[in-house]
Structures are given as structure tokens and as C-alpha cells.
Protein backbone atom coordinates (compact mmCIF):
# COMPACT_ATOMS: atom_id res chain seq x y z
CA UNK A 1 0.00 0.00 0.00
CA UNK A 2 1.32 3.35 -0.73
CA UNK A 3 1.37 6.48 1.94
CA UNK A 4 0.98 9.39 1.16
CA UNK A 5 4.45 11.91 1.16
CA UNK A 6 3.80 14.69 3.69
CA UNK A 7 5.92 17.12 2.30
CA UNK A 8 5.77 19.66 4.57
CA UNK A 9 7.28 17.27 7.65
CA UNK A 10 9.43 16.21 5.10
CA UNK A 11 11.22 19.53 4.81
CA UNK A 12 10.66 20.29 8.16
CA UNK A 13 12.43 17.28 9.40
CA UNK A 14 15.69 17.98 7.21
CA UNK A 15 19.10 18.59 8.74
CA UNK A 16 19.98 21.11 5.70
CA UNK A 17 18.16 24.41 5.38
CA UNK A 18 15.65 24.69 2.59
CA UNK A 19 14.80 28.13 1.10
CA UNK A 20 12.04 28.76 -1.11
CA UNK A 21 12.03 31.94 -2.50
CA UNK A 22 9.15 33.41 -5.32
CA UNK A 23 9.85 34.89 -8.84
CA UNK A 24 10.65 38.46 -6.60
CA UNK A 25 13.14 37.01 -4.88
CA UNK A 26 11.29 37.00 -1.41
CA UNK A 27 11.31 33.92 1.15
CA UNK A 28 8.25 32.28 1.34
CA UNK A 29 9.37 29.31 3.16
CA UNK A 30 12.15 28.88 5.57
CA UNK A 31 12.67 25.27 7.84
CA UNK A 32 13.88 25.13 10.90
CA UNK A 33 16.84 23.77 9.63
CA UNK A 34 17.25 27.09 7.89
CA UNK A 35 16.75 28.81 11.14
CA UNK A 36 19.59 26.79 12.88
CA UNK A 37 22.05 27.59 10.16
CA UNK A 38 21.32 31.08 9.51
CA UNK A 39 20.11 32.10 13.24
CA UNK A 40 16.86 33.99 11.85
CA UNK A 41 13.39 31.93 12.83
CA UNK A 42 10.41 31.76 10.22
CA UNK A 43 8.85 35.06 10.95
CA UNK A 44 11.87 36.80 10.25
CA UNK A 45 12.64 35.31 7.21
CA UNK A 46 9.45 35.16 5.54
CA UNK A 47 8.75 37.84 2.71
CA UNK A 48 12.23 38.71 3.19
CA UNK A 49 15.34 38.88 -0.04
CA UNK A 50 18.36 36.63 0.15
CA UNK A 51 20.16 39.89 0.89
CA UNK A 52 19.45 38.14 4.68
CA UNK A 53 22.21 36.26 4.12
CA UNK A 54 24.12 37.18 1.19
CA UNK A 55 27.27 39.31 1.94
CA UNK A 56 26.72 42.61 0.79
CA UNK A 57 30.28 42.25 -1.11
CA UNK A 58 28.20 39.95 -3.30
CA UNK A 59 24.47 41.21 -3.37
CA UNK A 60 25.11 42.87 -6.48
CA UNK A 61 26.15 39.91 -8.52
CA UNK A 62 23.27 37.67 -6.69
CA UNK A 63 20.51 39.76 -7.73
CA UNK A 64 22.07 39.87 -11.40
CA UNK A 65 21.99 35.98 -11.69
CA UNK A 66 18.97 35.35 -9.97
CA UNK A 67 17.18 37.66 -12.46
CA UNK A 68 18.95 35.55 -15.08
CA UNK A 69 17.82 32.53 -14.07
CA UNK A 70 14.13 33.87 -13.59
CA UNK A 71 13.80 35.41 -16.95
CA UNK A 72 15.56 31.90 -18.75
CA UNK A 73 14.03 29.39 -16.13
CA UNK A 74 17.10 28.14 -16.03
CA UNK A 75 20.24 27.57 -13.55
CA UNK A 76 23.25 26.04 -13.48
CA UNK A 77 22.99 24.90 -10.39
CA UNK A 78 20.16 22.36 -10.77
CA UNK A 79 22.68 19.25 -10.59
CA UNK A 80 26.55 21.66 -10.15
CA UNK A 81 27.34 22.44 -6.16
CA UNK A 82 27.72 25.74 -5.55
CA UNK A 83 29.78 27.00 -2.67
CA UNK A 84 29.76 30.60 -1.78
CA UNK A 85 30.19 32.81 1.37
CA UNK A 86 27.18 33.58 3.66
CA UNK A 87 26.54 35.42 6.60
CA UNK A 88 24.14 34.63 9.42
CA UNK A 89 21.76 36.61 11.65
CA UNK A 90 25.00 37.17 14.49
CA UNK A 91 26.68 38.95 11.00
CA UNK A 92 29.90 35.50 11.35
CA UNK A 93 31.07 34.32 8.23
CA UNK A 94 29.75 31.28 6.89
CA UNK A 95 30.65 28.94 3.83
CA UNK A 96 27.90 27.29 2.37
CA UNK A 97 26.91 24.54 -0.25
CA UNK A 98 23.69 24.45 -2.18
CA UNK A 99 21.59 23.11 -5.43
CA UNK A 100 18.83 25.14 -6.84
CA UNK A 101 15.77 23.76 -8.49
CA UNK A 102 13.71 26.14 -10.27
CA UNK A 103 9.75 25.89 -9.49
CA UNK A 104 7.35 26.26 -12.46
CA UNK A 105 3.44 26.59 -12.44
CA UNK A 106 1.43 24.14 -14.70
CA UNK A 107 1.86 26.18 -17.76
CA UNK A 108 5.56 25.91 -17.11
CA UNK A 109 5.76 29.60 -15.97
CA UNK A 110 8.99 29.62 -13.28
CA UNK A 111 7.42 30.79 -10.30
CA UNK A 112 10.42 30.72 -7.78
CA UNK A 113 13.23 28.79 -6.91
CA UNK A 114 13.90 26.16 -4.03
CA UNK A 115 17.81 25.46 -2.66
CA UNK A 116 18.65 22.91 -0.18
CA UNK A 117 21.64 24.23 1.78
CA UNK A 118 24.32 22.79 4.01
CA UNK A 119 26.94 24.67 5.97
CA UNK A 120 30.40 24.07 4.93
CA UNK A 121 31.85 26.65 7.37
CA UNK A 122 33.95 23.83 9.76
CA UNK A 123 35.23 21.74 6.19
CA UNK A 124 36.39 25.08 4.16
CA UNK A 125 38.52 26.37 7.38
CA UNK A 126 39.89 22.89 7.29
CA UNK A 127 40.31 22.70 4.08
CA UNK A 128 42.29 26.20 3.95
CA UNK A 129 45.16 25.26 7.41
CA UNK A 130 46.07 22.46 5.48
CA UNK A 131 46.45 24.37 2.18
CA UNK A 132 48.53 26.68 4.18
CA UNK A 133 50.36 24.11 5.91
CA UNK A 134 51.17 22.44 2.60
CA UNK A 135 52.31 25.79 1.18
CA UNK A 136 54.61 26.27 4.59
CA UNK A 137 55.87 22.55 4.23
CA UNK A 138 56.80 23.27 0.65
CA UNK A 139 58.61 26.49 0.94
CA UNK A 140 60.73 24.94 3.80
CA UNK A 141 61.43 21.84 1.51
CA UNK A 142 62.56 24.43 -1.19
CA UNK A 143 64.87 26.03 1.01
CA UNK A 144 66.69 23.14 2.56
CA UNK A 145 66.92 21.23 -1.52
CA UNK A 146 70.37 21.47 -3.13
């Protein structure tokens, strides 16, 4: 017998944030895995831009490609990762990772988009001490090479 998929404690229940934002570019839903990442509950977020937590460094060339993608109904990142900075609601740097699937009505008009997003904050600071340890360890093998 098959159940029926409740969506909504389906999203609700996952670890990862997921955003849902309309063709104007304002949240119209935020889990509470959203709200754990980010720091911002529901009611904050709701009818709110991405600006929420986009650096402002990098507003300018957010709002450029999300217009892109609404006006094509297309984005890249559909299957690609993207990692970018973020900030949260304390203003701390954040590094996250995300896919975006574009949301169309039935007469395949693209109404929004939806991103599932994980926090990559702890892995990218790793990632960067050992690219700087590598860089040290090489520059003192240099030195000490005939």
C-alpha cells in the first residue's frame, strides 16, 4: 500500500536548510533547519530577499543571476554544487553549499526557486590550514633542496 508523502514534515524534518524563494526574490518558506544555520526563525525570514544572508560584497552579482535565471528558467545549479560565502543573523562568516531547483506553475511559468543548503563553514577552514600548511611545508622543503 502506498502512503501518502507529507511534504511539509518532510522539509521540516531535514538537517539542511531549505529556502524557497518566489519569482521576486522573497522567502516564502524557511525550515527550521534554515533557522539553525542562519540564526533567523520563520517570521523573520518570511517575505524577506536573500540579501538576509548574502554578503553585501556579493548582493550585487546575486541579484544579477537570480534575475537571469528567472527570466531563462534556467540555472546552473540544478545538478553543479555551488559554494559561496554567507553570513548569518549574528553577522559570522559562513561557507555554504547548495543546489537550486527552479519551481514552475502548470503552464511551465517559473514561479520561484527552491535550494537545499548545508553549511560548509567547519570543512572550508579545514580545508584552507592544510592548504597553508602544505604551502609552509613546501617552501621549507625548497629552502633546505640542493
Amino acid at each position: 500500500m502506498k502512503t501518502q508523502l507529507d511534504t511539509h514534515a518532510l522539509v521540516a524534518a531535514m538537517g539542511d536548510a531549505v529556502v524557497v524563494c518566489d519569482r521576486d526574490g522573497l522567502i516564502t518558506l524557511w525550515n527550521p533547519g534554515a533557522t539553525r544555520m542562519f540564526g533567523y526563525s520563520e517570521d523573520e525570514a518570511l517575505g524577506q530577499t536573500l540579501n538576509l544572508i548574502t554578503p553585501e560584497r556579493l548582493r550585487a552579482r546575486h541579484h544579477d543571476g537570480y534575475a537571469h535565471s528567472m527570466e531563462t528558467g534556467t540555472t546552473r545549479y540544478g545538478n553543479d554544487v555551488l559554494r559561496v560565502p554567507a553570513i548569518n543573523k549574528a553577522g559570522q562568516n559562513m561557507s555554504i553549499a547548495f543546489t537550486v531547483a527552479m519551481l514552475k506553475d502548470e503552464a511551465g511559468e517559473v514561479t520561484g526557486v527552491a535550494a537545499v543548503i548545508r553549511d560548509e563553514t567547519a570543512r572550508f577552514e579545514q580545508d584552507r590550514a592544510l592548504k597553508k600548511r602544505l604551502m609552509e611545508l613546501e617552501a621549507a622543503a625548497a629552502k633546505t633542496s640542493p
